[in-house]
PDB file of N, CA and C in Angstrom:
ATOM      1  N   UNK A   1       0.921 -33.350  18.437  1.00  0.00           N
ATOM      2  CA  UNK A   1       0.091 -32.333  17.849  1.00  0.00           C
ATOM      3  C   UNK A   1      -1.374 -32.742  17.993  1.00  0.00           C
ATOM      4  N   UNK A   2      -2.176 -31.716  18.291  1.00  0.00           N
ATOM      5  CA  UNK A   2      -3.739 -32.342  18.324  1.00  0.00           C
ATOM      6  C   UNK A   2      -4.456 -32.256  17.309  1.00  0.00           C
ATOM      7  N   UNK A   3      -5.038 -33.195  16.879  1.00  0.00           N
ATOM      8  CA  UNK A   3      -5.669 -33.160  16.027  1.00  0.00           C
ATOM      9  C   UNK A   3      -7.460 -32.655  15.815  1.00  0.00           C
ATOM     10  N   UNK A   4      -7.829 -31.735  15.228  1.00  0.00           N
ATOM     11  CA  UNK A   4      -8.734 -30.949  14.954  1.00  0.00           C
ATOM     12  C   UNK A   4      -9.956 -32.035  14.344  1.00  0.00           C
ATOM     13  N   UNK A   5     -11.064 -31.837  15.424  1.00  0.00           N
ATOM     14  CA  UNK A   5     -12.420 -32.434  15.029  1.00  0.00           C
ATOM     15  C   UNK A   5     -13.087 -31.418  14.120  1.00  0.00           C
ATOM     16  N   UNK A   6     -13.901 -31.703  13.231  1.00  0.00           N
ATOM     17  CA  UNK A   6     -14.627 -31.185  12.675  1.00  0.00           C
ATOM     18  C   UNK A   6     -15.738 -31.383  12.723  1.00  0.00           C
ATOM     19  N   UNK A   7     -16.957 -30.468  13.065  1.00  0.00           N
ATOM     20  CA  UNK A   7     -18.402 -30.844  13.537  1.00  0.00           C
ATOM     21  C   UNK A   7     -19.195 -29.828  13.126  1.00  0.00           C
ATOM     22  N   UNK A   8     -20.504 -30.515  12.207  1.00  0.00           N
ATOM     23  CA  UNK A   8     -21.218 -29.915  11.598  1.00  0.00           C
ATOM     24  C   UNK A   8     -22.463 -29.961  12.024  1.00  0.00           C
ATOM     25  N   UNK A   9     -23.514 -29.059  12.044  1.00  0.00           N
ATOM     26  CA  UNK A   9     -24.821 -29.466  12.600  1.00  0.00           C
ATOM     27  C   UNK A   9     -25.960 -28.625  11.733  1.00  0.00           C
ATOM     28  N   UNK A  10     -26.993 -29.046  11.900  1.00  0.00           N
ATOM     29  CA  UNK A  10     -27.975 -28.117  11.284  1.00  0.00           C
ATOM     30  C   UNK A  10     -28.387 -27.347  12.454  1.00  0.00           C
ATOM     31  N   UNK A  11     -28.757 -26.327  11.991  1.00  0.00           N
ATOM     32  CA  UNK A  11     -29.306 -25.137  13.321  1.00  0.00           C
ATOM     33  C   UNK A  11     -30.629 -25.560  14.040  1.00  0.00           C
ATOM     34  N   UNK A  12     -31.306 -26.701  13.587  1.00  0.00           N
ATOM     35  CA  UNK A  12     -32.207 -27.341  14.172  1.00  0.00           C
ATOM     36  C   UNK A  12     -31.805 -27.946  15.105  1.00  0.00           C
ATOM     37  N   UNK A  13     -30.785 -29.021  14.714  1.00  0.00           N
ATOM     38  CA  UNK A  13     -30.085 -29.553  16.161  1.00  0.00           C
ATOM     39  C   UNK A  13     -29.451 -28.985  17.052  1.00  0.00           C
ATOM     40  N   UNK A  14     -28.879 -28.140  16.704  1.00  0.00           N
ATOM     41  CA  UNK A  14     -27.920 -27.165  17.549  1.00  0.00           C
ATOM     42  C   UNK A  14     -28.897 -26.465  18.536  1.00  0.00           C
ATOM     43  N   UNK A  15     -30.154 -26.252  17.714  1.00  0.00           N
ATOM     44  CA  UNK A  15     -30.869 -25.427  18.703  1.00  0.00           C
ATOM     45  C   UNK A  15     -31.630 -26.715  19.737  1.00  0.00           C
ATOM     46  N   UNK A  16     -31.915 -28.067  19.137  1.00  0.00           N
ATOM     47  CA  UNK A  16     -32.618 -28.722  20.066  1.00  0.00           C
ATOM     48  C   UNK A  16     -31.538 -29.266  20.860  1.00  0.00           C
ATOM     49  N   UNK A  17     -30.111 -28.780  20.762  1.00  0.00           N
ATOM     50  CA  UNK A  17     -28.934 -30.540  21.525  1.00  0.00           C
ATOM     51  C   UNK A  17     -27.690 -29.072  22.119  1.00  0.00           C
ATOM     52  N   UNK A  18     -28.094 -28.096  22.350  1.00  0.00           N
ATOM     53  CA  UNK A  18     -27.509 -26.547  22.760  1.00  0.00           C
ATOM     54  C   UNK A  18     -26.403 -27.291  23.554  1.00  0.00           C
ATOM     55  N   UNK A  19     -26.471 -28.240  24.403  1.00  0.00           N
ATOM     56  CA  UNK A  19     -25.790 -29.087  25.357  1.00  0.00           C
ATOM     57  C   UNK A  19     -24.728 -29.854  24.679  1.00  0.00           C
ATOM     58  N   UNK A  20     -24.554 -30.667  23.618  1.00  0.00           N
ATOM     59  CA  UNK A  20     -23.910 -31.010  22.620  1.00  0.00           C
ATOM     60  C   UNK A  20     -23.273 -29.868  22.031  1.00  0.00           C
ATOM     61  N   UNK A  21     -23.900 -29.001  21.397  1.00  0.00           N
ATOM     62  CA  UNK A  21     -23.385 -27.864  20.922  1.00  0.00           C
ATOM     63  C   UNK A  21     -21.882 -27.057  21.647  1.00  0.00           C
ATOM     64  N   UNK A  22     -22.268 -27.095  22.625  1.00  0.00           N
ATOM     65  CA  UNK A  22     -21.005 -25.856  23.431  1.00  0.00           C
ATOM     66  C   UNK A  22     -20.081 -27.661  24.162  1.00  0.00           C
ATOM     67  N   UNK A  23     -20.535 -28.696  23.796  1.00  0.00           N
ATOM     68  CA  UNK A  23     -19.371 -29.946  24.444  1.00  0.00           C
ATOM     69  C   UNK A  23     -18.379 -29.917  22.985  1.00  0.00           C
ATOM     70  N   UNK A  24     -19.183 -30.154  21.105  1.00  0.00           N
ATOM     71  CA  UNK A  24     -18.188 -30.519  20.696  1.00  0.00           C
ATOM     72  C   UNK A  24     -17.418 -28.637  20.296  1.00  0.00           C
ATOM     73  N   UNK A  25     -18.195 -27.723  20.257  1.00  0.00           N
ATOM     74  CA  UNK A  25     -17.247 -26.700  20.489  1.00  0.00           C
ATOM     75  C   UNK A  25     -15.772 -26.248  20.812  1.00  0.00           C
ATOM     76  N   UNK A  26     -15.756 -27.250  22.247  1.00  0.00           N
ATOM     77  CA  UNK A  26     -14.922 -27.481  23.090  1.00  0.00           C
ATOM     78  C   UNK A  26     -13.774 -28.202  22.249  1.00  0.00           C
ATOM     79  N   UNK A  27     -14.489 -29.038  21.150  1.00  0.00           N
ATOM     80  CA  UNK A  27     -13.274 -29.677  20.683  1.00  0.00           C
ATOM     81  C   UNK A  27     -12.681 -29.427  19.674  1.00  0.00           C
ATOM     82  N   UNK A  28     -13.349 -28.278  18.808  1.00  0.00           N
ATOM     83  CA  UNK A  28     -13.151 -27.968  17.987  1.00  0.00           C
ATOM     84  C   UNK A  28     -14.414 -26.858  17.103  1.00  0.00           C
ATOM     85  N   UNK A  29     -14.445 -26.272  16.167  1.00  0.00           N
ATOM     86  CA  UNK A  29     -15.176 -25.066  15.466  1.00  0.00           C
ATOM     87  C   UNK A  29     -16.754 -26.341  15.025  1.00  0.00           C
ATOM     88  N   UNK A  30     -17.681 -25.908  15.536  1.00  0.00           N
ATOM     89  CA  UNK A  30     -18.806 -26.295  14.912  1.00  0.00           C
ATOM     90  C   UNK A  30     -19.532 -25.599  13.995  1.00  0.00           C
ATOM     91  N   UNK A  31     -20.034 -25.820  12.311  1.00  0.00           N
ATOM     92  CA  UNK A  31     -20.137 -25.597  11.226  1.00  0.00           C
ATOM     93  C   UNK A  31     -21.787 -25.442  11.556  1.00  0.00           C
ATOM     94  N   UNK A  32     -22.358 -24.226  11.784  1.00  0.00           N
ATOM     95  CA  UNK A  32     -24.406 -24.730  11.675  1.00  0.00           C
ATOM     96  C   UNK A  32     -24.723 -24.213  10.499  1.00  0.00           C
ATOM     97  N   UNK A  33     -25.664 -25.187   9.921  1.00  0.00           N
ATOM     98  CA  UNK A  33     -26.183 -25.064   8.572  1.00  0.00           C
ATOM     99  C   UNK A  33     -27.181 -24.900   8.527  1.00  0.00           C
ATOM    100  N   UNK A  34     -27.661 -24.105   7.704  1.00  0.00           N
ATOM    101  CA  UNK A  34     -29.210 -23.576   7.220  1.00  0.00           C
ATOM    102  C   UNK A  34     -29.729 -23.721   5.777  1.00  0.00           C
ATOM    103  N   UNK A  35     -30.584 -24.873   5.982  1.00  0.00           N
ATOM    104  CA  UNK A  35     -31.009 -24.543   4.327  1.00  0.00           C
ATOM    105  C   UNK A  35     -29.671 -25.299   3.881  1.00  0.00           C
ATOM    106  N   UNK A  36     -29.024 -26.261   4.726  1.00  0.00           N
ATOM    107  CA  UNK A  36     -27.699 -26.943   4.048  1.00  0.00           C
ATOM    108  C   UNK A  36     -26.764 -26.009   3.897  1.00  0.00           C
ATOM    109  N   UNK A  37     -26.564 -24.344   4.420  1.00  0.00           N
ATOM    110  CA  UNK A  37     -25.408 -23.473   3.801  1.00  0.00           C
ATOM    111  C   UNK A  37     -24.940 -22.745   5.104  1.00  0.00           C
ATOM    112  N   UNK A  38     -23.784 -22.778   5.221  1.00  0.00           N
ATOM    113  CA  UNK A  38     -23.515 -22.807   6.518  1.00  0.00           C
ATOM    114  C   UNK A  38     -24.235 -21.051   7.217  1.00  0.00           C
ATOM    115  N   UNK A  39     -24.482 -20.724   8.225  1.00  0.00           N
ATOM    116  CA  UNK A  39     -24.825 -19.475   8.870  1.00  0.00           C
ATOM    117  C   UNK A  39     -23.989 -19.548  10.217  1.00  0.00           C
ATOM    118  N   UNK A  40     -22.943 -19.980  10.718  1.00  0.00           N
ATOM    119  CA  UNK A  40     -22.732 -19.744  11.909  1.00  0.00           C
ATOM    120  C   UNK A  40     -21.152 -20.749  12.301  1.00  0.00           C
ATOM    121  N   UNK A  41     -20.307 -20.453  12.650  1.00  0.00           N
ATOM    122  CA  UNK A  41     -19.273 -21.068  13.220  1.00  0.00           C
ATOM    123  C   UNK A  41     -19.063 -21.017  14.684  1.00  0.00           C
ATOM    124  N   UNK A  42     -19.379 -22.140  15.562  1.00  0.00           N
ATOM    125  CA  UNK A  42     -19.450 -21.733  16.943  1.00  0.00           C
ATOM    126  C   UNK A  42     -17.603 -22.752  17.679  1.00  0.00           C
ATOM    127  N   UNK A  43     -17.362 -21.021  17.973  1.00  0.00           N
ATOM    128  CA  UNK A  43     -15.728 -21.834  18.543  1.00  0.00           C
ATOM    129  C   UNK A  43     -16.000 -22.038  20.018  1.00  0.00           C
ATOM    130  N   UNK A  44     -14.787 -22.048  20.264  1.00  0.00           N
ATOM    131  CA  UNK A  44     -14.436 -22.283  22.313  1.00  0.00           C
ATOM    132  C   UNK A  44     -13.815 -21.048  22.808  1.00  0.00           C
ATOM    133  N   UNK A  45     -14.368 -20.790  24.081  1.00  0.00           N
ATOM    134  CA  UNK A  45     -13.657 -19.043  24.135  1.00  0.00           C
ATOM    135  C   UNK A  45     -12.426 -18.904  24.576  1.00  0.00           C
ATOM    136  N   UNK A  46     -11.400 -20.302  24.190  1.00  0.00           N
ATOM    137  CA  UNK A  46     -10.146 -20.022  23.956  1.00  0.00           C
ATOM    138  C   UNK A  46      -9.848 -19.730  22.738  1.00  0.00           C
ATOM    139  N   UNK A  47     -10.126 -20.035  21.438  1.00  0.00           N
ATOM    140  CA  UNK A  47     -10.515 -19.884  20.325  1.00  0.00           C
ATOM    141  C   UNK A  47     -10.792 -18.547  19.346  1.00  0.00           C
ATOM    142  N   UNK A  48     -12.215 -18.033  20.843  1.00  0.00           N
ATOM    143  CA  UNK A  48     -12.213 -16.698  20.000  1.00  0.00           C
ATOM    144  C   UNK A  48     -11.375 -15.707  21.028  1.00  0.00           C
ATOM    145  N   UNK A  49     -10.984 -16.146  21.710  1.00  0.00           N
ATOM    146  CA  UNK A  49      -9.961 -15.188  22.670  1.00  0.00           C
ATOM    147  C   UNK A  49      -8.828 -14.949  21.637  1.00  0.00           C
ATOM    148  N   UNK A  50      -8.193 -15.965  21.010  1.00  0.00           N
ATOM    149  CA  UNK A  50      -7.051 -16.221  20.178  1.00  0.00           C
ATOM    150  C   UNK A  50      -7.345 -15.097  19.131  1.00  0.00           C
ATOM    151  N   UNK A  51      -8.985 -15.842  18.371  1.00  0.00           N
ATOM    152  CA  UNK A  51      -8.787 -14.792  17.108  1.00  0.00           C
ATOM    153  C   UNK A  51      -9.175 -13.190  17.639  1.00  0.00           C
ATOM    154  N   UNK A  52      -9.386 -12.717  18.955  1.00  0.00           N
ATOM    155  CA  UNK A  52      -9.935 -10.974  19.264  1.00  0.00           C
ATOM    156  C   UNK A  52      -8.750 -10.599  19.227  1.00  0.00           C
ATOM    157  N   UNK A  53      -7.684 -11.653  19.743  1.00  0.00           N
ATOM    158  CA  UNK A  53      -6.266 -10.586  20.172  1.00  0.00           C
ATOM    159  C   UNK A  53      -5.626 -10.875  18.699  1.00  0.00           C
ATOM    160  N   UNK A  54      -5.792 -11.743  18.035  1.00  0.00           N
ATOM    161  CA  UNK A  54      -5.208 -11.145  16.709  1.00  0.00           C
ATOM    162  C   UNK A  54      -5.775  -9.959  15.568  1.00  0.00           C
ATOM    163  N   UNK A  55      -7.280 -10.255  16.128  1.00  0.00           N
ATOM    164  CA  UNK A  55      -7.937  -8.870  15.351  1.00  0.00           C
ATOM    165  C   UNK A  55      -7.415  -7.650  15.778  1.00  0.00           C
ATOM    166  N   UNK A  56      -6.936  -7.892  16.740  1.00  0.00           N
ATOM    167  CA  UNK A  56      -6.543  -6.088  17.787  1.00  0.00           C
ATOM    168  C   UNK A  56      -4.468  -5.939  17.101  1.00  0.00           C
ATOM    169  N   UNK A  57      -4.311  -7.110  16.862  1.00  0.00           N
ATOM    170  CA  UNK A  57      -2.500  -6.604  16.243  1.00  0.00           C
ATOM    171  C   UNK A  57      -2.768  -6.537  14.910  1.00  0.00           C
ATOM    172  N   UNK A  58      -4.152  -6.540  14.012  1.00  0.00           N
ATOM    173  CA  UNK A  58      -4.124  -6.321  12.886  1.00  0.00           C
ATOM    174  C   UNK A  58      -3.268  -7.630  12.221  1.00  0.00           C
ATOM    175  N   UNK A  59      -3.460  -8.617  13.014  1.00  0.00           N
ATOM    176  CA  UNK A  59      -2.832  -9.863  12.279  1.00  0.00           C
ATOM    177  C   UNK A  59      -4.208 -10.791  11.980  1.00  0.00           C
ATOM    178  N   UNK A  60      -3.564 -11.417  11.013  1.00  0.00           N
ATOM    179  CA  UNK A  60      -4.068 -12.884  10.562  1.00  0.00           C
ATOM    180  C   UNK A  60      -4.087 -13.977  11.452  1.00  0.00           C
ATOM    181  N   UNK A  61      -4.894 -14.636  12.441  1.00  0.00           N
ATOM    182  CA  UNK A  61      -4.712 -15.123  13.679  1.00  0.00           C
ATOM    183  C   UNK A  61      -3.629 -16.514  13.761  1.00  0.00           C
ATOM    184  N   UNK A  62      -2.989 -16.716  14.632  1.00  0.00           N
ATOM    185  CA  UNK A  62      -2.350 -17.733  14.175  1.00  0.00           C
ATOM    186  C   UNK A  62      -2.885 -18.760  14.843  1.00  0.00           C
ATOM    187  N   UNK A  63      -3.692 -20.029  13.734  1.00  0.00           N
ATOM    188  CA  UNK A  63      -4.323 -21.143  14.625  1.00  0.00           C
ATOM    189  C   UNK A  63      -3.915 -21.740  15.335  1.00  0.00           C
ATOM    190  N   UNK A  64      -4.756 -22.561  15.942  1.00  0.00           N
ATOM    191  CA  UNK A  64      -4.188 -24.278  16.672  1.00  0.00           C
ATOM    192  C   UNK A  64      -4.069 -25.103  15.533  1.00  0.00           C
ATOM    193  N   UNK A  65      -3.200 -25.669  15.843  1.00  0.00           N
ATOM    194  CA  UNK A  65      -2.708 -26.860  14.894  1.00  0.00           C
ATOM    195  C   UNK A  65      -3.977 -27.459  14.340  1.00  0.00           C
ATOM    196  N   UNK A  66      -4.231 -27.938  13.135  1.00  0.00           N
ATOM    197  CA  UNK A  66      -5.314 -28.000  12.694  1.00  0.00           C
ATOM    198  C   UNK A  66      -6.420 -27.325  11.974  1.00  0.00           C
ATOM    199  N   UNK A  67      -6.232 -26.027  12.392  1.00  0.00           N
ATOM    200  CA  UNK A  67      -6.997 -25.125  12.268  1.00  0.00           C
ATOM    201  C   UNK A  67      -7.319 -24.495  10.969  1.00  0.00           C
ATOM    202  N   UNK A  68      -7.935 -24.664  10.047  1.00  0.00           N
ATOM    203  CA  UNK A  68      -7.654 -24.367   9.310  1.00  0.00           C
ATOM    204  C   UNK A  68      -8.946 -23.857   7.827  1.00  0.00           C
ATOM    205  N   UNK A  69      -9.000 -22.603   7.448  1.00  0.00           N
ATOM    206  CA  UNK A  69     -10.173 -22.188   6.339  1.00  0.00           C
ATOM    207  C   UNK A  69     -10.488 -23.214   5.254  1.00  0.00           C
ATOM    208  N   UNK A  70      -9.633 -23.761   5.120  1.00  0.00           N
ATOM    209  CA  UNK A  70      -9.933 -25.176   4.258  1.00  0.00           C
ATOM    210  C   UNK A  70     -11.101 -26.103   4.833  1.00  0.00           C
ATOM    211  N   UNK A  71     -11.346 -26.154   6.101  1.00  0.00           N
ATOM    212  CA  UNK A  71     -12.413 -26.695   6.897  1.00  0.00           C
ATOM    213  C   UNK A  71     -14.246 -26.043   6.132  1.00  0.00           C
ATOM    214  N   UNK A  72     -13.950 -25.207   5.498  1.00  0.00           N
ATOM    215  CA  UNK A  72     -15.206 -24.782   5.563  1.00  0.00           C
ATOM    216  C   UNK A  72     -14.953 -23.888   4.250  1.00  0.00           C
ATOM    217  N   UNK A  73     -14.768 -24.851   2.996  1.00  0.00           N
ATOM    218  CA  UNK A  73     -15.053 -25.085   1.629  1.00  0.00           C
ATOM    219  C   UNK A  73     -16.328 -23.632   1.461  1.00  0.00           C
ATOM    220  N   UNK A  74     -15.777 -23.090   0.514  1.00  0.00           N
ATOM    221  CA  UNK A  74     -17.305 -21.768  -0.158  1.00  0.00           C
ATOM    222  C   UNK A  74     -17.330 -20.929   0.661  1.00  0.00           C
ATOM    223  N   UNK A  75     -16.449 -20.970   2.149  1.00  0.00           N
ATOM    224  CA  UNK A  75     -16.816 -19.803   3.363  1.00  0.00           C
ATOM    225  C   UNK A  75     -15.842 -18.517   2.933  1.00  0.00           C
ATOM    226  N   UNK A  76     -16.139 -17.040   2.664  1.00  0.00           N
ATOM    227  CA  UNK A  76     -15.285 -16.195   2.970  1.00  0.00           C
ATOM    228  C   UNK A  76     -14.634 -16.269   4.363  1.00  0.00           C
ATOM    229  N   UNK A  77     -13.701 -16.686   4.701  1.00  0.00           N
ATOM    230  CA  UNK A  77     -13.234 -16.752   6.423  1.00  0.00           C
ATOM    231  C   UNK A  77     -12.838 -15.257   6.484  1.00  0.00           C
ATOM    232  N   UNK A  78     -12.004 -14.542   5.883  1.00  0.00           N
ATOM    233  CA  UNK A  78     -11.508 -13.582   6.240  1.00  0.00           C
ATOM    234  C   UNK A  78     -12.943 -12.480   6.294  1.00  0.00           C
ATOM    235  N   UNK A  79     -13.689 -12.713   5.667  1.00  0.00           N
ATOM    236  CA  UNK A  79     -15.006 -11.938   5.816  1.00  0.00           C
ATOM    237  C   UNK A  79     -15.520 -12.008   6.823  1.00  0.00           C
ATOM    238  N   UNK A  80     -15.421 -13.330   7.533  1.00  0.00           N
ATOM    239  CA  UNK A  80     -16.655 -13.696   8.632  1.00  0.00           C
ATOM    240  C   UNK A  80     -15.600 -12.771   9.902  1.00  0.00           C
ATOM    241  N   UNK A  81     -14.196 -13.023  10.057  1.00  0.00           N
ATOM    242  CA  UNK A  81     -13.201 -12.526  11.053  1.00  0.00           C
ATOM    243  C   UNK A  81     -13.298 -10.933  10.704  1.00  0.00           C
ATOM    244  N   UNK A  82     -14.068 -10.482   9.982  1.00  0.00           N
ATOM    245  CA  UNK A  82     -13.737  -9.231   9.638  1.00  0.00           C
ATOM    246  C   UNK A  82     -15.390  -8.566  10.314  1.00  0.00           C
ATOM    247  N   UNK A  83     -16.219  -9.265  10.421  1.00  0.00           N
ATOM    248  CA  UNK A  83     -17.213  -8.978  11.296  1.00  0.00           C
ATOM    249  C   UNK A  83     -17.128  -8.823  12.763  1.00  0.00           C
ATOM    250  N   UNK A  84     -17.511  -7.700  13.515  1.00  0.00           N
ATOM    251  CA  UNK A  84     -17.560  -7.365  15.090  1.00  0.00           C
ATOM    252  C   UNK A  84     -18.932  -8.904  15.792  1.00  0.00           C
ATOM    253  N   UNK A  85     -17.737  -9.605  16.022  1.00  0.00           N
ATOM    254  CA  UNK A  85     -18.916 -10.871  17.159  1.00  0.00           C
ATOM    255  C   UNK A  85     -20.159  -9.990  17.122  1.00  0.00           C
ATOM    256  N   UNK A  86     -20.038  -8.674  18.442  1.00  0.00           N
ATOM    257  CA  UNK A  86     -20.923  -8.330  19.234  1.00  0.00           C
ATOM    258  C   UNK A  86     -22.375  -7.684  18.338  1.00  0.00           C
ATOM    259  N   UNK A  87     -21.559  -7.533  16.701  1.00  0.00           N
ATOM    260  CA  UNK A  87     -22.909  -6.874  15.980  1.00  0.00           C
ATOM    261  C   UNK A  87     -23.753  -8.486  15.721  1.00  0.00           C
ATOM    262  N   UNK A  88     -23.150  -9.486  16.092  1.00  0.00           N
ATOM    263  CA  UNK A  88     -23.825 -10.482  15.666  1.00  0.00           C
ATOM    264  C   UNK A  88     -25.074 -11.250  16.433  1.00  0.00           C
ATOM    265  N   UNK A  89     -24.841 -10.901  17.235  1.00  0.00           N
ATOM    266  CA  UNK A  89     -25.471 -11.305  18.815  1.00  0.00           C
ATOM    267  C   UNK A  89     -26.314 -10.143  19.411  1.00  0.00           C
ATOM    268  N   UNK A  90     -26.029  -9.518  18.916  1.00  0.00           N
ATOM    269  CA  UNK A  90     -26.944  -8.218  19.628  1.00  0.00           C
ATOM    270  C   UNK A  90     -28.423  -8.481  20.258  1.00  0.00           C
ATOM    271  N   UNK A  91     -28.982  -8.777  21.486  1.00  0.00           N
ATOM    272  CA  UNK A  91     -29.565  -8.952  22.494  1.00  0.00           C
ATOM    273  C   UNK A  91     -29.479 -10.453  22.947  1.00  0.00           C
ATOM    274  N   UNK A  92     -28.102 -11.051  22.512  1.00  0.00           N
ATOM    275  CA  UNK A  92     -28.140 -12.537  23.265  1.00  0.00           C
ATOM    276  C   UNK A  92     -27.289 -12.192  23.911  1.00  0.00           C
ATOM    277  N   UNK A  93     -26.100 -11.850  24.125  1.00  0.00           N
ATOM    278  CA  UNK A  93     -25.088 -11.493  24.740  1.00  0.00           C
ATOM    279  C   UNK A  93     -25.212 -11.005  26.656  1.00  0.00           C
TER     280      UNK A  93
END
């Protein structure tokens, strides 16, 4: 079973180490914090491939081993999955 990294960053670093950013991605959900409170979960686009096609069967996505809302203590998860990516990004995309 693989075991799930957990990686947190402030949006300062993320924005100065973008290169770091999309490597530990790769290994797992990176947590960016603002003001210490999180604003952003950046997955791997196997990841969010997983959670679009479970948004589209109206399911609850089923993780990778590891995976898990407990990772990210105070977060509504089902709130954040309940947001359209693309309204989030709108002119980075």
């Amino acid at each position: 079973m693989d075991t799930l990294m957990e990686y947190t960053v402030t949006a300062t670093d993320a924005r100065n180490n973008i290169g770091r950013l999309w490597e530990n991605a790769r290994r797992g959900p990176v947590k960016v914090l603002s003001a210490g409170k999180p604003v952003a979960v950046v997955v791997s686009p196997d990841d969010y491939e997983a959670l679009k096609r479970a948004a589209e069967r109206g399911a609850r996505p089923v993780p990778r081993p590891g995976f898990a809302a407990d990772l990210f203590p105070g977060v509504d998860v089902d709130a954040l999955l309940a947001v359209p990516i693309e309204d989030q990004f709108e002119g980075y995309l």
